[in-house]
PDB file of N, CA and C in Angstrom:
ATOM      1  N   UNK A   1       0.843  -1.178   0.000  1.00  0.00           N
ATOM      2  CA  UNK A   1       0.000   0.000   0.000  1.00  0.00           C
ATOM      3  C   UNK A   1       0.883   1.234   0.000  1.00  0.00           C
ATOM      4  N   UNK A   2       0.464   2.092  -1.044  1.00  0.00           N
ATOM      5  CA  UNK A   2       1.088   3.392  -0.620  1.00  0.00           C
ATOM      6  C   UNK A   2       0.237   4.375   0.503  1.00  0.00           C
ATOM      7  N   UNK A   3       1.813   5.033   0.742  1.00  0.00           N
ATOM      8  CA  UNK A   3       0.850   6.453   1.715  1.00  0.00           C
ATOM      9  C   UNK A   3       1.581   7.722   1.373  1.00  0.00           C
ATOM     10  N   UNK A   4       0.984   8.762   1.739  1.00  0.00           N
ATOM     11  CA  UNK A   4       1.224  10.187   1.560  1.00  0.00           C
ATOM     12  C   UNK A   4       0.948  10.820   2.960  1.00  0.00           C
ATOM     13  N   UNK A   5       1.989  11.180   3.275  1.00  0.00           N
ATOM     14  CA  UNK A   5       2.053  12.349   4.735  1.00  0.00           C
ATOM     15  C   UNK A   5       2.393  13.754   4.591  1.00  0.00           C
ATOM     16  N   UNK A   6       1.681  14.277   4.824  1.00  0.00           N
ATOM     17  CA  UNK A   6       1.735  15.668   4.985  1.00  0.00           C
ATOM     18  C   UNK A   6       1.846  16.355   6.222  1.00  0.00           C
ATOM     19  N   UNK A   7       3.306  17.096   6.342  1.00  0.00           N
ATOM     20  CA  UNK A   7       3.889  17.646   7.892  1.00  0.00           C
ATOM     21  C   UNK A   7       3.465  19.554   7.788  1.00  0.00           C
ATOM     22  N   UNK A   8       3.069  19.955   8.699  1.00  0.00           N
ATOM     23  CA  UNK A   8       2.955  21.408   8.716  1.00  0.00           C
ATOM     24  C   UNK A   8       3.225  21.520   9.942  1.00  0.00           C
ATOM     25  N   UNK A   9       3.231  23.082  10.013  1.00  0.00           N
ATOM     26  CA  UNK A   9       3.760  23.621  11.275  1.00  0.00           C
ATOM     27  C   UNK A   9       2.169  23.891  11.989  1.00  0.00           C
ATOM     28  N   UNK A  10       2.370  23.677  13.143  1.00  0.00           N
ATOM     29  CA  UNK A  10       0.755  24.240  14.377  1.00  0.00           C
ATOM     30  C   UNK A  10       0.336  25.382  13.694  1.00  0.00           C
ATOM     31  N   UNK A  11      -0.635  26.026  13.618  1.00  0.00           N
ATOM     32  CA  UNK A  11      -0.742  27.081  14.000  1.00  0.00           C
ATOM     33  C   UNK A  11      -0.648  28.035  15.218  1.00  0.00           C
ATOM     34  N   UNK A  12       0.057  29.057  14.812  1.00  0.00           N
ATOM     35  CA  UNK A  12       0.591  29.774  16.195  1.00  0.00           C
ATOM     36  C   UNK A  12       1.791  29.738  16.560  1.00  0.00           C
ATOM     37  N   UNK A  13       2.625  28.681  15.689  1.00  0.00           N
ATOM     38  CA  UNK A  13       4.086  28.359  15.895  1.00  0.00           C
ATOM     39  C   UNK A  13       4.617  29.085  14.508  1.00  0.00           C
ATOM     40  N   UNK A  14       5.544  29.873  15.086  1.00  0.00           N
ATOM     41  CA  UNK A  14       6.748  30.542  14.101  1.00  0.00           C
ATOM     42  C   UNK A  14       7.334  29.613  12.862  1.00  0.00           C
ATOM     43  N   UNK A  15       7.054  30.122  11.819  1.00  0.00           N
ATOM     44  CA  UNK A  15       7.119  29.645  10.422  1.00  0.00           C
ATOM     45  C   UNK A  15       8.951  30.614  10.154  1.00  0.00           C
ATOM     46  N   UNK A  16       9.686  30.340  10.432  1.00  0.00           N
ATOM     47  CA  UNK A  16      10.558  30.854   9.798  1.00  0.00           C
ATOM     48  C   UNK A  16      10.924  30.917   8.238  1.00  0.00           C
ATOM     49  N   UNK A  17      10.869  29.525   7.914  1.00  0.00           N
ATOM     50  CA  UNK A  17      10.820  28.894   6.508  1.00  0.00           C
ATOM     51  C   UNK A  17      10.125  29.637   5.628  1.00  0.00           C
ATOM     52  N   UNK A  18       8.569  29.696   5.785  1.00  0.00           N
ATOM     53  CA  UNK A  18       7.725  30.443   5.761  1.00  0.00           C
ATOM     54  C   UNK A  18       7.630  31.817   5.356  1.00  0.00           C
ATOM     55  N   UNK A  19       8.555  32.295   6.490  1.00  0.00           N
ATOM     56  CA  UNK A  19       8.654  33.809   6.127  1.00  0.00           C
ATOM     57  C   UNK A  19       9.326  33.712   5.265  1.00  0.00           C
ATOM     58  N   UNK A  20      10.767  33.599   5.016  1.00  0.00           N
ATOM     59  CA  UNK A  20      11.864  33.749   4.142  1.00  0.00           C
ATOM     60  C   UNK A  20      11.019  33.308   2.824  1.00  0.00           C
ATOM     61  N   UNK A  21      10.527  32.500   2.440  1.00  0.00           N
ATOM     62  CA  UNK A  21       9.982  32.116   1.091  1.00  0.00           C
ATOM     63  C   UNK A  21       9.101  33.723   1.196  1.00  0.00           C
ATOM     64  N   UNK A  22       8.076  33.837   1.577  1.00  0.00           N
ATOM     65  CA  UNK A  22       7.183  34.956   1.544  1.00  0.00           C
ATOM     66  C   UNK A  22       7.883  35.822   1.131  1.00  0.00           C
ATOM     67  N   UNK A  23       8.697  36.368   1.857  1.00  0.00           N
ATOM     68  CA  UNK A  23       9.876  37.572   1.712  1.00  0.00           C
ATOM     69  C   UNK A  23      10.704  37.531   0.828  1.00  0.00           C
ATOM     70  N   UNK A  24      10.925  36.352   0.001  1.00  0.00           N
ATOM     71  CA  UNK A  24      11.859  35.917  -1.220  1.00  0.00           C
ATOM     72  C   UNK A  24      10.740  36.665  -2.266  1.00  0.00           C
ATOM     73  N   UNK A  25       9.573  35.915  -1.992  1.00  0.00           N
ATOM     74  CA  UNK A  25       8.643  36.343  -3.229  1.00  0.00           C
ATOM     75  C   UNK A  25       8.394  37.614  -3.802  1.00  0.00           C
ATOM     76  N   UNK A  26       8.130  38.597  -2.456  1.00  0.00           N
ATOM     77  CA  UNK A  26       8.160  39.972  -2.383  1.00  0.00           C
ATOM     78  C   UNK A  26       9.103  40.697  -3.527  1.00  0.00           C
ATOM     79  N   UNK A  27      10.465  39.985  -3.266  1.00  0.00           N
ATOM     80  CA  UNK A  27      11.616  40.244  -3.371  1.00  0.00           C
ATOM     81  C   UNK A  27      11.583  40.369  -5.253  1.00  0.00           C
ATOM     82  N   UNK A  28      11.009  39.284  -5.531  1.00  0.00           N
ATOM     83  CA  UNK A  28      10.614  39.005  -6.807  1.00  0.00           C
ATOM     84  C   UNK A  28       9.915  39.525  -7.977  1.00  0.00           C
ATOM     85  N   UNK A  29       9.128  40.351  -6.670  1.00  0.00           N
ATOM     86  CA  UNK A  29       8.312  41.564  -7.554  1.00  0.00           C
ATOM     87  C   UNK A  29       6.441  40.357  -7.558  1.00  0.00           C
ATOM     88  N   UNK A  30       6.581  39.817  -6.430  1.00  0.00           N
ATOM     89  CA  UNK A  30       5.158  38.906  -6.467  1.00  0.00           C
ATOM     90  C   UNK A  30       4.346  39.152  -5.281  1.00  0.00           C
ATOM     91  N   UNK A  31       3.280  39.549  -5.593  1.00  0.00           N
ATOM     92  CA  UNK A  31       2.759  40.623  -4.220  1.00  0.00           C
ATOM     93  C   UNK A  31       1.171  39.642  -4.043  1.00  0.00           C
ATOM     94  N   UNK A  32       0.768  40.178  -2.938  1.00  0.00           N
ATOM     95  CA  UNK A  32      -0.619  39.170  -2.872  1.00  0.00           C
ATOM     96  C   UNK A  32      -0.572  37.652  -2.086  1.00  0.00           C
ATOM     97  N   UNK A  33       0.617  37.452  -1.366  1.00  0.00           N
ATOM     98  CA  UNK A  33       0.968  36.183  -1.123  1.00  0.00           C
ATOM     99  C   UNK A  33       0.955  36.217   0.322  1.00  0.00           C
ATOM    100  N   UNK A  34       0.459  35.887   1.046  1.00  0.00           N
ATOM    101  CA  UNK A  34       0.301  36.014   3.105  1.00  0.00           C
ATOM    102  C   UNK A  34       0.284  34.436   3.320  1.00  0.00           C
ATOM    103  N   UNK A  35       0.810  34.646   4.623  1.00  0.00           N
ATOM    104  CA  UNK A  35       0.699  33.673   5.922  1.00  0.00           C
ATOM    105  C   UNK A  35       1.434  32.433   4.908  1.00  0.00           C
ATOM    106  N   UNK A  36       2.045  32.232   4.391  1.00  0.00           N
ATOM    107  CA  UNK A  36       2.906  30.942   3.364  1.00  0.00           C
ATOM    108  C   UNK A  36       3.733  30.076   4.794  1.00  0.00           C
ATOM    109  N   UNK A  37       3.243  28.746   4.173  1.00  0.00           N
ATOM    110  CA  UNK A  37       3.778  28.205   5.521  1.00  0.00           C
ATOM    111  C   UNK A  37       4.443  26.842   4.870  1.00  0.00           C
ATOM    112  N   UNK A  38       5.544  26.840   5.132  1.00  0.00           N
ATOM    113  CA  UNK A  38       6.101  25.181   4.842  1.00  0.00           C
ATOM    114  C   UNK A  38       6.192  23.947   5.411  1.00  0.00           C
ATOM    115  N   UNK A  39       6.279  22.403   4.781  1.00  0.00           N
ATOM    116  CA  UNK A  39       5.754  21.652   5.662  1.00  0.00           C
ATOM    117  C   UNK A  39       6.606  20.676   4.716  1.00  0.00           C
ATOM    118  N   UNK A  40       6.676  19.451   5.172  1.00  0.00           N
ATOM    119  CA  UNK A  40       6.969  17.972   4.237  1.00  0.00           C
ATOM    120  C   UNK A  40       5.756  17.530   3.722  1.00  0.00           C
ATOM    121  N   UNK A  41       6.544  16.690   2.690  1.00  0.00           N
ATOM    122  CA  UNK A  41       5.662  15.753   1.966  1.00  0.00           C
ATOM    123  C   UNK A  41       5.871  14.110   1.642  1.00  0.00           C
ATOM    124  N   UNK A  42       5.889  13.256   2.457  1.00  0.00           N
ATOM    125  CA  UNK A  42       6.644  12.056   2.514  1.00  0.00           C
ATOM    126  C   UNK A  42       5.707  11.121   1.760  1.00  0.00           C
ATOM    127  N   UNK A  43       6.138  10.323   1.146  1.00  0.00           N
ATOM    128  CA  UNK A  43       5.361   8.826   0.480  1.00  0.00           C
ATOM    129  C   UNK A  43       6.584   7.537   0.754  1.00  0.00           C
ATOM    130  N   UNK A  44       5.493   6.745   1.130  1.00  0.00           N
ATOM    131  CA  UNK A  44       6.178   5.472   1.785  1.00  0.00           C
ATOM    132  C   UNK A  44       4.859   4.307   1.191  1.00  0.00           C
ATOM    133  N   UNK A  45       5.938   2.897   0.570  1.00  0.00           N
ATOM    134  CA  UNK A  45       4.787   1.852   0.596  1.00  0.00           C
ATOM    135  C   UNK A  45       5.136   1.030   1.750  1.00  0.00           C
ATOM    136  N   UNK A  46       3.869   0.711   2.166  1.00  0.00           N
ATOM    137  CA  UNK A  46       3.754  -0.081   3.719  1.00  0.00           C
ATOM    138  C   UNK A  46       3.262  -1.662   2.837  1.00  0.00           C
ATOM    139  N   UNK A  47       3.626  -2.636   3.934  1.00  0.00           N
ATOM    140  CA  UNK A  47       3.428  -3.983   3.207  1.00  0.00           C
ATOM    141  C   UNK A  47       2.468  -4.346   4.357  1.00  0.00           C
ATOM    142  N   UNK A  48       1.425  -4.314   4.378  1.00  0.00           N
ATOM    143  CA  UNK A  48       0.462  -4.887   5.963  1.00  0.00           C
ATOM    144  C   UNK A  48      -0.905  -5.106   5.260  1.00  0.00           C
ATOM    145  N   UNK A  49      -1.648  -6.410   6.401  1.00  0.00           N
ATOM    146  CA  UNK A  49      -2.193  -7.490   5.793  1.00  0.00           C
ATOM    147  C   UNK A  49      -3.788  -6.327   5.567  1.00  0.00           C
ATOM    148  N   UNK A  50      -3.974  -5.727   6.046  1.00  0.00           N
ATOM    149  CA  UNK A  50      -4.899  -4.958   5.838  1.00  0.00           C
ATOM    150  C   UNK A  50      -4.426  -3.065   5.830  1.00  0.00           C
ATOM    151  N   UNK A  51      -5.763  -2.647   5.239  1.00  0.00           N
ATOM    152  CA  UNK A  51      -6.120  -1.458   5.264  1.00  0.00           C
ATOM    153  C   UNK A  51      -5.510  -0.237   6.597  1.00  0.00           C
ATOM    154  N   UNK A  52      -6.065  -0.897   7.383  1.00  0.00           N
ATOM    155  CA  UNK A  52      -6.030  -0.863   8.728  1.00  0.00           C
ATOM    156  C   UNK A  52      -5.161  -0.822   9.514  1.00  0.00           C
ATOM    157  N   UNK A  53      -4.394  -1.636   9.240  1.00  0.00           N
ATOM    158  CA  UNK A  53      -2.837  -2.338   9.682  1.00  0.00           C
ATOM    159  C   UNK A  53      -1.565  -0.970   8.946  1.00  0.00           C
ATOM    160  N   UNK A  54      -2.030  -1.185   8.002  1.00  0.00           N
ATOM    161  CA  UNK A  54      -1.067   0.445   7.348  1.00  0.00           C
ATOM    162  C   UNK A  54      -1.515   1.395   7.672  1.00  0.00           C
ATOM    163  N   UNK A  55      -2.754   2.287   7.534  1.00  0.00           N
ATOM    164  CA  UNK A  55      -2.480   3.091   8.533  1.00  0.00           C
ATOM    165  C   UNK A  55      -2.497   3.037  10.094  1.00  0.00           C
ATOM    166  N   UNK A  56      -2.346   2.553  10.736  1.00  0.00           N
ATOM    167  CA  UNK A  56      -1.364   2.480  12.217  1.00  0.00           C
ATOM    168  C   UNK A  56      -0.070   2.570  12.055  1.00  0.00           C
ATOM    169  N   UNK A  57       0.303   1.834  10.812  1.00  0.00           N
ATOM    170  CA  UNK A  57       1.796   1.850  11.211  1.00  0.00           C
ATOM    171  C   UNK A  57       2.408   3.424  10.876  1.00  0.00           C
ATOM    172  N   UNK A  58       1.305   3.737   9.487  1.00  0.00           N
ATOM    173  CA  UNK A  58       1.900   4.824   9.246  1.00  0.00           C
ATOM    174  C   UNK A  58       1.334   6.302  10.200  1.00  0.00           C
ATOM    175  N   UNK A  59       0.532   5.885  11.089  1.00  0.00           N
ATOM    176  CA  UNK A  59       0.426   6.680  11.987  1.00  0.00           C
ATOM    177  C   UNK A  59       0.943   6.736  12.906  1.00  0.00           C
ATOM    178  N   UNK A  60       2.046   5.299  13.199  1.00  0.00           N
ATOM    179  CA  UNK A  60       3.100   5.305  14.886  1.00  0.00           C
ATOM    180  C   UNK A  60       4.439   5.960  13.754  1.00  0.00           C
ATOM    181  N   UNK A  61       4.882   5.813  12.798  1.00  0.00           N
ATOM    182  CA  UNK A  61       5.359   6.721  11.972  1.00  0.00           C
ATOM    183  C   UNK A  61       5.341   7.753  12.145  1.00  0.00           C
ATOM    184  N   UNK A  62       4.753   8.710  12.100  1.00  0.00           N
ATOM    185  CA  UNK A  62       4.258  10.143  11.782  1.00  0.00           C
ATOM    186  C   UNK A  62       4.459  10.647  13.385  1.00  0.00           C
ATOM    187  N   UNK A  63       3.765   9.854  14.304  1.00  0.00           N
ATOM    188  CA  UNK A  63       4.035   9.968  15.813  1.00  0.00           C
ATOM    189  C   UNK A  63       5.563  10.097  16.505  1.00  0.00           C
ATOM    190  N   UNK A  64       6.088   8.746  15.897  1.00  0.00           N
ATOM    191  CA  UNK A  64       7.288   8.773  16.585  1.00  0.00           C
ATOM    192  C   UNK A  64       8.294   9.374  15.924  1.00  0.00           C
ATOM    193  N   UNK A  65       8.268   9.332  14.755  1.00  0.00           N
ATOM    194  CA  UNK A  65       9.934  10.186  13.909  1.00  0.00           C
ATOM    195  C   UNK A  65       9.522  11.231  12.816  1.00  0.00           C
ATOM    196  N   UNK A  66       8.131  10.940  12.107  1.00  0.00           N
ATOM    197  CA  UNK A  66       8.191  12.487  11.038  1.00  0.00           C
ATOM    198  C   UNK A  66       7.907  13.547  11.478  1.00  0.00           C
ATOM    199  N   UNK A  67       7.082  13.264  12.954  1.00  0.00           N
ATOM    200  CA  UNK A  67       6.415  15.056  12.830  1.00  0.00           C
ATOM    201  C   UNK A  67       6.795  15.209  14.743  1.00  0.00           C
ATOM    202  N   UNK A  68       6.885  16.284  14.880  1.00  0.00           N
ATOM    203  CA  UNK A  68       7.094  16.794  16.460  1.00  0.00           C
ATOM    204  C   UNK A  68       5.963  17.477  16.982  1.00  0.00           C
ATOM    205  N   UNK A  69       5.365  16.579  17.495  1.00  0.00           N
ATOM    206  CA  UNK A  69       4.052  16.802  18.412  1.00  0.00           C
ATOM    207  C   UNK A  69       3.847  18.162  18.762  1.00  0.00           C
ATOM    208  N   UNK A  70       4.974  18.726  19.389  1.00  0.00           N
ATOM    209  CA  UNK A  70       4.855  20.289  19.803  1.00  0.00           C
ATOM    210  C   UNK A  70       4.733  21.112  19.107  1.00  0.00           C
ATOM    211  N   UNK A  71       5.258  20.980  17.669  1.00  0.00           N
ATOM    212  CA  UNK A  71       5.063  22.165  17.363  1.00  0.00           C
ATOM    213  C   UNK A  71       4.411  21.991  15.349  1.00  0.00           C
ATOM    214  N   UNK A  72       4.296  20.543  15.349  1.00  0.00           N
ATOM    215  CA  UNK A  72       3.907  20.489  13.873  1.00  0.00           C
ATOM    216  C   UNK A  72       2.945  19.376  14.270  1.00  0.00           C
ATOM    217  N   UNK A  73       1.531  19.603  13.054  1.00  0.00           N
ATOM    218  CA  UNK A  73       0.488  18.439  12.801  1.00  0.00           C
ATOM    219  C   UNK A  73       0.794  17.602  11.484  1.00  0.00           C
ATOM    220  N   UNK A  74      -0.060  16.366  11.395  1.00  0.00           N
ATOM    221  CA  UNK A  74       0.286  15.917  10.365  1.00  0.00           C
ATOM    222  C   UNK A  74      -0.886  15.318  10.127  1.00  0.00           C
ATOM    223  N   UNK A  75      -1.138  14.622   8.928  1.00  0.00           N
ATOM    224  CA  UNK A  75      -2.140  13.775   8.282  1.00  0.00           C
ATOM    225  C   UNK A  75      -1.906  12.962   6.976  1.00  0.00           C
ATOM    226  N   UNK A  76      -2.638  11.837   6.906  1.00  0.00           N
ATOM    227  CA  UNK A  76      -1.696  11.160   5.874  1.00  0.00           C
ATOM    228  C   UNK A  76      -2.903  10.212   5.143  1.00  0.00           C
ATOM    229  N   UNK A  77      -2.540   9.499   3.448  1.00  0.00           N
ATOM    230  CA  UNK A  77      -3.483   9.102   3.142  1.00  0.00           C
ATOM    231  C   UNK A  77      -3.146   7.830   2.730  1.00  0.00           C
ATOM    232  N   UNK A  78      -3.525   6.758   3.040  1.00  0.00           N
ATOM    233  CA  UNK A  78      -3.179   5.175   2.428  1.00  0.00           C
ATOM    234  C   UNK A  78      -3.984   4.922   1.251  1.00  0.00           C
ATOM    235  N   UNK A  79      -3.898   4.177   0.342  1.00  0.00           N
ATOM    236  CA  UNK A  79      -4.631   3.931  -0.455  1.00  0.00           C
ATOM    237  C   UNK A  79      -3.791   2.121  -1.139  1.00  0.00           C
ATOM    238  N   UNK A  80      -4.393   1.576  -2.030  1.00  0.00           N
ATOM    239  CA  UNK A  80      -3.835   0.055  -2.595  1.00  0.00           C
ATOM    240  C   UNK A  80      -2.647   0.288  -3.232  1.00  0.00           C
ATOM    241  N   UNK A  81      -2.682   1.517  -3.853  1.00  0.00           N
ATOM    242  CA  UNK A  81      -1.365   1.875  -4.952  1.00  0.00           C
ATOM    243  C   UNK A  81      -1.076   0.979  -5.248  1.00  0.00           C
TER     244      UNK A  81
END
């Protein structure tokens, strides 16, 4: 099965990344662009006997090593791929 995770920052937590892209854009002569926030984008195939079974794993994943509880959310999508 494949999956797709998507990491962002909390809201309310300092986007540094974020800014600098924003402020790059500016820079560019590209106006109209607010609150830009950066995040990951991970894809992983999981081998598990069910549906079910992959996402857990890819949710103790996301828990324990892609995303930091404190200060970033995440969400992710399994599908048969």
């Amino acid at each position: 099965m494949r999956a797709r995770v998507f990491v962002t920052p909390r809201k309310g937590i300092l986007d540094p990344q974020g800014r600098a892209v924003e402020g790059a854009l500016t820079s560019l002569g590209i106006s109209g662009v607010a609150n830009l926030r950066v995040g990951r984008y991970v894809t992983l195939e999981i081998d598990a006997p069910s549906h079910a079974a992959a996402e857990a794993t890819v949710k103790r994943i996301c828990e324990q090593l892609l995303a930091n509880p404190n200060i970033e959310d995440f969400r992710f999508e399994v599908d048969a791929g």
